[in-house]
Protein backbone atom coordinates (compact mmCIF):
# COMPACT_ATOMS: atom_id res chain seq x y z
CA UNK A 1 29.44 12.81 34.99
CA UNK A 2 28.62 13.44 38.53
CA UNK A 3 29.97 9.76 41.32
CA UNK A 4 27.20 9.29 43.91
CA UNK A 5 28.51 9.51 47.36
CA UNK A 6 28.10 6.72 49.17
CA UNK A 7 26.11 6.10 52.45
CA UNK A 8 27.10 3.82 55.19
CA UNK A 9 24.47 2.73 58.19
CA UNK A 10 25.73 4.35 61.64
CA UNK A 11 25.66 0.65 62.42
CA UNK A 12 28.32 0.40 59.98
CA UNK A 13 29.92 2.91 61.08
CA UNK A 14 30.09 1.71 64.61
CA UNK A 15 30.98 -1.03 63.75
CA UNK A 16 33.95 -0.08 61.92
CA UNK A 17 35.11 1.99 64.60
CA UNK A 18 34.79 -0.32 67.10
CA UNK A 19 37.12 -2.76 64.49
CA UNK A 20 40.01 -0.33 65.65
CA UNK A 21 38.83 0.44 69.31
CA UNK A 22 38.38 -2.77 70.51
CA UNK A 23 40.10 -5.42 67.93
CA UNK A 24 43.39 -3.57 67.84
CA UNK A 25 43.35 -3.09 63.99
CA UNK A 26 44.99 -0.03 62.80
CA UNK A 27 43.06 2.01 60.92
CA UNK A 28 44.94 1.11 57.28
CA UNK A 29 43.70 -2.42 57.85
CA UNK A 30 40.64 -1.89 58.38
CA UNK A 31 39.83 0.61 55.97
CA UNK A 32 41.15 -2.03 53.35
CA UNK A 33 39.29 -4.77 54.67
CA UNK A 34 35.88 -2.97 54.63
CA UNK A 35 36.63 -0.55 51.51
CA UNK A 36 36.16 2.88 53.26
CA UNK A 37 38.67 5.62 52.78
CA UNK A 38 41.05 5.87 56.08
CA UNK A 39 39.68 9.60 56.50
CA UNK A 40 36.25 8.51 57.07
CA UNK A 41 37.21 5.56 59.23
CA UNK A 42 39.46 7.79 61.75
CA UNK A 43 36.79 10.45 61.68
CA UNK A 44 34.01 7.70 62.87
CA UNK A 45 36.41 6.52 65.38
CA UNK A 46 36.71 9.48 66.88
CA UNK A 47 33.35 9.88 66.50
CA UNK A 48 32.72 6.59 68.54
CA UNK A 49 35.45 7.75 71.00
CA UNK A 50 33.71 11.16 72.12
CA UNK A 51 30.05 9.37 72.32
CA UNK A 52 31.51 7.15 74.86
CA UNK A 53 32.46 10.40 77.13
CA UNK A 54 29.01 11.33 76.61
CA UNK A 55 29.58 14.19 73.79
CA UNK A 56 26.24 14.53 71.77
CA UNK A 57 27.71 14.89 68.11
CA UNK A 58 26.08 17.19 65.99
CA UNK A 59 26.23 14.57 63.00
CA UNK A 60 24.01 11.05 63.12
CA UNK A 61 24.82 9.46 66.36
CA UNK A 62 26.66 6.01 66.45
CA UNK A 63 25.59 4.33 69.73
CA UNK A 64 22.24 3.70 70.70
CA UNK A 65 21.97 6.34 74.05
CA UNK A 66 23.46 9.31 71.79
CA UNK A 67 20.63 7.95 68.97
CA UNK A 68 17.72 8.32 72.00
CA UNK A 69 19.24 12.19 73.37
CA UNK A 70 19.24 13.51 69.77
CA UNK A 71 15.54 12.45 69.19
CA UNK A 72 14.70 13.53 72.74
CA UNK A 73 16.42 17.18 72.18
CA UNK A 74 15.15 17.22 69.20
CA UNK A 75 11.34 16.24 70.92
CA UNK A 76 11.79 19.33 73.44
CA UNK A 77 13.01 21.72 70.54
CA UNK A 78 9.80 21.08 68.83
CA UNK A 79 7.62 20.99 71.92
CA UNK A 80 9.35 24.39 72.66
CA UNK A 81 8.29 25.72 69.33
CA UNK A 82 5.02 24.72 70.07
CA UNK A 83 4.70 26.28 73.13
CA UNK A 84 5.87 29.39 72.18
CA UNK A 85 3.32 29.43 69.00
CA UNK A 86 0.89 29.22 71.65
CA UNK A 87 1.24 31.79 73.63
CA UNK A 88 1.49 33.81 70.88
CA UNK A 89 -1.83 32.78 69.89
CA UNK A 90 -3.20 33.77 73.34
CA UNK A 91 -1.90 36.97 73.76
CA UNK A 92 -3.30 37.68 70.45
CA UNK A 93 -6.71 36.51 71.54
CA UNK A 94 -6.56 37.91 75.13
CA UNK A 95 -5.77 41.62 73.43
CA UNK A 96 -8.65 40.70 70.62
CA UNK A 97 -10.98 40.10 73.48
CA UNK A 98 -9.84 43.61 75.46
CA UNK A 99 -10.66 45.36 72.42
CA UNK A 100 -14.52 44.27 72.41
């Protein structure tokens, strides 16, 4: 019998991190309070820590202005794809039309 992983909210998760940041609760007390392993908890808060220095994580951001650059890079990533489809598509029909 397979345990389903649980899920917690980057809210939560921020939340939680900021708990031991900001409230000066060590990371055993607050892990007990809100019923999250202290491995998860010390990995969100530093996490929380390197989003404040402006590090982009490569996991679900926790604050709101690392939430807004991964959808914008991931906006230019697709408009990039785009763009290059495109001029694929118009060399293809430039050299179709040299052919004629």
């Amino acid at each position: 019998m397979t345990t389903k992983r649980r899920e917690f909210s980057p809210e939560f998760k921020r939340e939680a991190a900021q708990l031991v940041l900001e409230q000066s609760y060590s990371i055993s007390q607050a892990s007990e309070s809100l019923g999250v392993g202290p491995t998860a908890l010390r990995r969100w808060v530093k996490q929380l820590m390197q989003e404040r220095q402006g590090v982009t994580p490569k996991s679900k951001a926790l604050t709101k202005e690392q939430q807004q650059i991964q959808a914008l890079e991931k906006r230019v990533k697709r408009l990039e794809l785009e763009k290059k489809i495109l001029k694929k598509a118009t060399t293809l029909l430039m050299s179709d039309e040299m052919l004629r």
